[in-house]
N, C-alpha and C. Protein backbone atom coordinates (compact mmCIF):
# COMPACT_ATOMS: atom_id res chain seq x y z
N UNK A 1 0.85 -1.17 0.00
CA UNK A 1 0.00 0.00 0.00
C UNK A 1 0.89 1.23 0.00
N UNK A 2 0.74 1.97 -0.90
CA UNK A 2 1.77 3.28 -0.88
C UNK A 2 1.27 4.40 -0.01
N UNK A 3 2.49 5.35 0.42
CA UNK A 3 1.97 5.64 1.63
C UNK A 3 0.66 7.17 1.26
N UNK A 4 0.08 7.40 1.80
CA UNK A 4 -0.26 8.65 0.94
C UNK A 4 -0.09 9.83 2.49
N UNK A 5 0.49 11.00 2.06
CA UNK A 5 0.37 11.87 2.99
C UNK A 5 -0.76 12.81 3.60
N UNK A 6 -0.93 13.04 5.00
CA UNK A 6 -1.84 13.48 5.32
C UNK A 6 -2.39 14.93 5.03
N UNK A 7 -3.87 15.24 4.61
CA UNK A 7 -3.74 16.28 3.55
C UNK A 7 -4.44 17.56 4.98
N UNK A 8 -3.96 18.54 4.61
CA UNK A 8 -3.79 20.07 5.09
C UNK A 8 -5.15 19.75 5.80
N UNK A 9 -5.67 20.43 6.74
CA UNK A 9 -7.29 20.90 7.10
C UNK A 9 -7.59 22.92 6.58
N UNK A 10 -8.42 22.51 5.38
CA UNK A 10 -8.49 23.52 4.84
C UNK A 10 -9.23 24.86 5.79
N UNK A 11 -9.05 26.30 5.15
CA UNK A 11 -9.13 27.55 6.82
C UNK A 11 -10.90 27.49 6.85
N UNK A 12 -11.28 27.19 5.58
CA UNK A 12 -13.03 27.39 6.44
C UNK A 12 -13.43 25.97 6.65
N UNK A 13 -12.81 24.67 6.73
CA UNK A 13 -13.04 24.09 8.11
C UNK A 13 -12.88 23.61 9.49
N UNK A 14 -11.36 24.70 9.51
CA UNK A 14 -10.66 24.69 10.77
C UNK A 14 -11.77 25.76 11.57
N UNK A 15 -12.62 26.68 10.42
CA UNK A 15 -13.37 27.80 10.95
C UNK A 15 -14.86 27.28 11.58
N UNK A 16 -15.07 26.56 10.61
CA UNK A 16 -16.43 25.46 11.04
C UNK A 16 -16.04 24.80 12.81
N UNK A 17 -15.00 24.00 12.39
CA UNK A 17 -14.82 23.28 13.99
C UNK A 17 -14.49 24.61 15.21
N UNK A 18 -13.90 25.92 14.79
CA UNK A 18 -13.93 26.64 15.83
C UNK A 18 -15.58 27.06 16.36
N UNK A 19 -16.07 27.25 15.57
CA UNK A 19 -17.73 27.33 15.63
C UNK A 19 -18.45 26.58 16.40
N UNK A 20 -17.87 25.16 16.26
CA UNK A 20 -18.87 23.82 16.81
C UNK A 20 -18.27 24.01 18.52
N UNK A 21 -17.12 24.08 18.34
CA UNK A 21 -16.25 24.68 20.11
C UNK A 21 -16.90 25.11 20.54
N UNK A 22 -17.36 26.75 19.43
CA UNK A 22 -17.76 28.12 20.31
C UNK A 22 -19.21 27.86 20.71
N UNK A 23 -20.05 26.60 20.00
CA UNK A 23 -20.97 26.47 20.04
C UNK A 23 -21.60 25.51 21.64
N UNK A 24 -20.59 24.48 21.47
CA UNK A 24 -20.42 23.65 22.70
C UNK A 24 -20.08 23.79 23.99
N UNK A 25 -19.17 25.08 23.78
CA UNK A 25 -18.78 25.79 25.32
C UNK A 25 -20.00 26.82 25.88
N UNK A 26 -20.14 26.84 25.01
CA UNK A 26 -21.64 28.20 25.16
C UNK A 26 -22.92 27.54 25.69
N UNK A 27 -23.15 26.49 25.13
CA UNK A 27 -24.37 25.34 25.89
C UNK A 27 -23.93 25.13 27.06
N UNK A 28 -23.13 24.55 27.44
CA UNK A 28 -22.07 24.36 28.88
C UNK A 28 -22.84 25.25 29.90
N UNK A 29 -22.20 26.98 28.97
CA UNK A 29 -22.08 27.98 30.02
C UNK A 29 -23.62 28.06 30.10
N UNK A 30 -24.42 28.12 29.50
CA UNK A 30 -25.98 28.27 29.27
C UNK A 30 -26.47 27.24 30.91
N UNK A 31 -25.85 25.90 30.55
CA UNK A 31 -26.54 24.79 31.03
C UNK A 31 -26.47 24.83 32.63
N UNK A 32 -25.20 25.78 33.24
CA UNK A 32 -24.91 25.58 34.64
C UNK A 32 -26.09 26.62 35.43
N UNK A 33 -26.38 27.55 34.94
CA UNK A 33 -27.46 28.11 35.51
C UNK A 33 -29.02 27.76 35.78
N UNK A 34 -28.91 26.76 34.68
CA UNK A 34 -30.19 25.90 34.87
C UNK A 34 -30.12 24.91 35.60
N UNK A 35 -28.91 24.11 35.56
CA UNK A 35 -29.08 22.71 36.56
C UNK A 35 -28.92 23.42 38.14
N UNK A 36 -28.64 24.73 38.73
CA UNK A 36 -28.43 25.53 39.56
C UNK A 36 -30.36 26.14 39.53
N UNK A 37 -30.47 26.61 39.13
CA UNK A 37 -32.01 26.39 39.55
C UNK A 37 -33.01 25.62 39.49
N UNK A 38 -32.35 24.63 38.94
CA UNK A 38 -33.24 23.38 38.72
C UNK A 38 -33.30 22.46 40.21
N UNK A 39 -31.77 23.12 40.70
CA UNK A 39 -31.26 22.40 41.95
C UNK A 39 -31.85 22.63 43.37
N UNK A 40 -32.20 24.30 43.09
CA UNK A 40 -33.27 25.42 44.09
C UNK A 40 -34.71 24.96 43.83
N UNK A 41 -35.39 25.07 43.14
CA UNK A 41 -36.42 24.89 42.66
C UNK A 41 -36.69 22.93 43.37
N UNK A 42 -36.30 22.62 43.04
CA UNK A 42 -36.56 21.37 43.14
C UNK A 42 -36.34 21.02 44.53
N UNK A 43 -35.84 21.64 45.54
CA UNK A 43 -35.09 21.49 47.01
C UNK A 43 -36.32 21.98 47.56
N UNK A 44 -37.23 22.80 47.21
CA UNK A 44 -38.58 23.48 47.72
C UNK A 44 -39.99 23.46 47.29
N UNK A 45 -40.30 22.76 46.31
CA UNK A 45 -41.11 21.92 45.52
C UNK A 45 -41.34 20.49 45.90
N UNK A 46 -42.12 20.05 46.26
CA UNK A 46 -42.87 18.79 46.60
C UNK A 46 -43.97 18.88 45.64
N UNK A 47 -44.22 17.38 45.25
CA UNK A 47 -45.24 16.93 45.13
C UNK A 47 -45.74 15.98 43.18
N UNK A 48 -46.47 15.73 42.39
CA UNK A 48 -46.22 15.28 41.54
C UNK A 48 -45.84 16.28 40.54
N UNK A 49 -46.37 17.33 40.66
CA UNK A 49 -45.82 18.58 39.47
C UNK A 49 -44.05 18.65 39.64
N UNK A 50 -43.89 18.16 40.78
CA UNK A 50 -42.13 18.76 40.73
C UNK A 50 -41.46 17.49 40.25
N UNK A 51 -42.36 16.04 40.90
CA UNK A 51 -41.37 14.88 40.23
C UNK A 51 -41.66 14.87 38.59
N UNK A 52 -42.80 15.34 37.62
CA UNK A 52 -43.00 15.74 36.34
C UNK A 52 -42.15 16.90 35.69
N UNK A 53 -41.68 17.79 36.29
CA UNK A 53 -40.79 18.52 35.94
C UNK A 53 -39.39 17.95 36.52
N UNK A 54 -39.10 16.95 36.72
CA UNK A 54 -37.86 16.46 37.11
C UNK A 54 -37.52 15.55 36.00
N UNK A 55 -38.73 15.01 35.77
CA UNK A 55 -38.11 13.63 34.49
C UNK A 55 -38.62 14.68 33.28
N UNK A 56 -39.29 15.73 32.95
CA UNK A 56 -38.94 16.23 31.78
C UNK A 56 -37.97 17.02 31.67
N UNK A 57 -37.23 17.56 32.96
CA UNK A 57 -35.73 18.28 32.71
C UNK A 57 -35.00 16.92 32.41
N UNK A 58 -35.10 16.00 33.29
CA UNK A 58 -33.76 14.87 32.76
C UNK A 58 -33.76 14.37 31.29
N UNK A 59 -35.18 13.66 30.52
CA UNK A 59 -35.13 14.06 29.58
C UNK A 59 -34.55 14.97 28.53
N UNK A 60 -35.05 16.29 28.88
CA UNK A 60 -34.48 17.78 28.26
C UNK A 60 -32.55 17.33 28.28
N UNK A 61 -32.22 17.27 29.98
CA UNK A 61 -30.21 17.09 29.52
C UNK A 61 -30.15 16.21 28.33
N UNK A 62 -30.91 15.13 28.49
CA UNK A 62 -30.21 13.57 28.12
C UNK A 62 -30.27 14.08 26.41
N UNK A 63 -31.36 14.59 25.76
CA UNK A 63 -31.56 15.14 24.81
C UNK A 63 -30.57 16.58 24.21
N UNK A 64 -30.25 17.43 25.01
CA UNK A 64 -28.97 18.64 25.60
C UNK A 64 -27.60 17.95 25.09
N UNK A 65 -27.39 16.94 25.69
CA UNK A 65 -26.28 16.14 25.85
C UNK A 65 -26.04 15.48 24.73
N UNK A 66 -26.86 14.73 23.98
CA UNK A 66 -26.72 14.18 22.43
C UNK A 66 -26.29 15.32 21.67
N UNK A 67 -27.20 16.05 22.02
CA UNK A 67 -26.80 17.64 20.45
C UNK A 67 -25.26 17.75 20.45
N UNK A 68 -25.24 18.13 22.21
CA UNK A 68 -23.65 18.19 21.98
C UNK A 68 -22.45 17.34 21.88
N UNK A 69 -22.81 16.24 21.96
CA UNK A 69 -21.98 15.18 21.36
C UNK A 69 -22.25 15.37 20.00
N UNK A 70 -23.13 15.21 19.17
CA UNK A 70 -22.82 15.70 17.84
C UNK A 70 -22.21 16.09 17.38
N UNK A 71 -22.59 17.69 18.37
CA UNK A 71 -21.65 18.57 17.66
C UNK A 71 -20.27 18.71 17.91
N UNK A 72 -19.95 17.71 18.99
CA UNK A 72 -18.47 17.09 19.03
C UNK A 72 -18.11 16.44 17.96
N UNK A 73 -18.95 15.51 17.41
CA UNK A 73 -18.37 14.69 16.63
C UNK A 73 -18.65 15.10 15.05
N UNK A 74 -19.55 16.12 15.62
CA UNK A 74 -18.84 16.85 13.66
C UNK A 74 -17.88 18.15 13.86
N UNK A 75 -17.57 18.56 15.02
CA UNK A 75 -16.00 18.97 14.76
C UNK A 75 -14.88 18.64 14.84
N UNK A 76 -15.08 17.00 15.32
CA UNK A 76 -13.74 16.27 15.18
C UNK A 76 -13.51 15.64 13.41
N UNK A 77 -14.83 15.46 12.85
CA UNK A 77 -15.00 15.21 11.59
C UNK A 77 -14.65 16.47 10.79
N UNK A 78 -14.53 17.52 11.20
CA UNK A 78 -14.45 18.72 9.84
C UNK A 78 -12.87 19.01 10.05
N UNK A 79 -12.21 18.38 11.16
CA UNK A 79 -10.86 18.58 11.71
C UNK A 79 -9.96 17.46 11.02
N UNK A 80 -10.70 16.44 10.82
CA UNK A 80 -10.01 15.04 10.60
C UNK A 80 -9.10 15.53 9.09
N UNK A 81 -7.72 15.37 8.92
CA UNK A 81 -7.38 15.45 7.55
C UNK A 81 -7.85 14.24 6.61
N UNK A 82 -8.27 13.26 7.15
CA UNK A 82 -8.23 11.89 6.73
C UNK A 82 -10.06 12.27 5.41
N UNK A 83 -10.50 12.98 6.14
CA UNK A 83 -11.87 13.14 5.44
C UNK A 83 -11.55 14.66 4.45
N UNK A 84 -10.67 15.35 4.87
CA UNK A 84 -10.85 16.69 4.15
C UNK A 84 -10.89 16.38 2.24
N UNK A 85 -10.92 17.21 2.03
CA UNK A 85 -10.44 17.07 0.34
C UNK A 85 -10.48 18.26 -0.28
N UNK A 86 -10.03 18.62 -1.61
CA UNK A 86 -10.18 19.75 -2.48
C UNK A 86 -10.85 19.33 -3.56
N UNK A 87 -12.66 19.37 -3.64
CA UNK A 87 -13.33 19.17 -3.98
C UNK A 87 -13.31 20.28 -5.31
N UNK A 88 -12.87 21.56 -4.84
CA UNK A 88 -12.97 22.77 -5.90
C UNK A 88 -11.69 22.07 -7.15
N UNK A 89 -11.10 21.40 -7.02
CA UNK A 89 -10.11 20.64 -8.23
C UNK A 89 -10.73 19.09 -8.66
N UNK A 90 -11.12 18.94 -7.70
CA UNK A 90 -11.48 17.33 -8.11
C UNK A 90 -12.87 17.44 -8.35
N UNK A 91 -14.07 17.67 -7.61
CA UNK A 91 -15.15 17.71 -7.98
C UNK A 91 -15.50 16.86 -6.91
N UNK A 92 -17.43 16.71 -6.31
CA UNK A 92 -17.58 16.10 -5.36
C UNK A 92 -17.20 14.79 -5.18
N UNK A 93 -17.10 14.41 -6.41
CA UNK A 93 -16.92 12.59 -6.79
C UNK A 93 -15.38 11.43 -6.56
N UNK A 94 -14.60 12.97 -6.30
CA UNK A 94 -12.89 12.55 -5.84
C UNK A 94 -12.38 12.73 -7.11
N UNK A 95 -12.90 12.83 -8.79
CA UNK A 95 -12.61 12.31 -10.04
C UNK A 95 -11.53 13.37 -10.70
């Protein structure tokens, strides 16, 4: 197998994955203020309305939490040289 070298990560998708970062740290920062009143709220609340708003916030993370794995894993994908290409010479097809 000949070797082939690993190809550049071109600047607007090093710009994309800074995006998916800026995007992922920002949910983070979003998310601590809510699990912080979710934490109050719920410490003084009894009864079935609060255990119904408990499994639709856990829900809500567990759902929170996928997006941002996603969007982890499509900025490790727009980062990867192994996937990049120069489509503007070759065309979508590799040809």
């Amino acid at each position: 197998m000949d070797f082939v070298p690993p190809r550049a990560v071109p600047a607007d998708l090093r710009r994309a994955a800074d995006h998916f970062a800026w995007a992922i740290d920002s949910a983070h920062a979003c998310l601590r203020p809510v699990n912080s009143d979710m934490a109050v709220l719920q410490a003084s609340w009894r009864g079935e309305g609060s255990v119904r708003l408990g499994q639709a916030m856990n829900d809500w993370e567990r759902q929170f939490d996928a997006i941002l794995t996603h969007l982890g894993e499509l900025r490790d994908l727009v980062t990867n040289p192994r996937y990049c290409s120069n489509e503007r010479s070759t065309g979508p097809s590799g040809r």
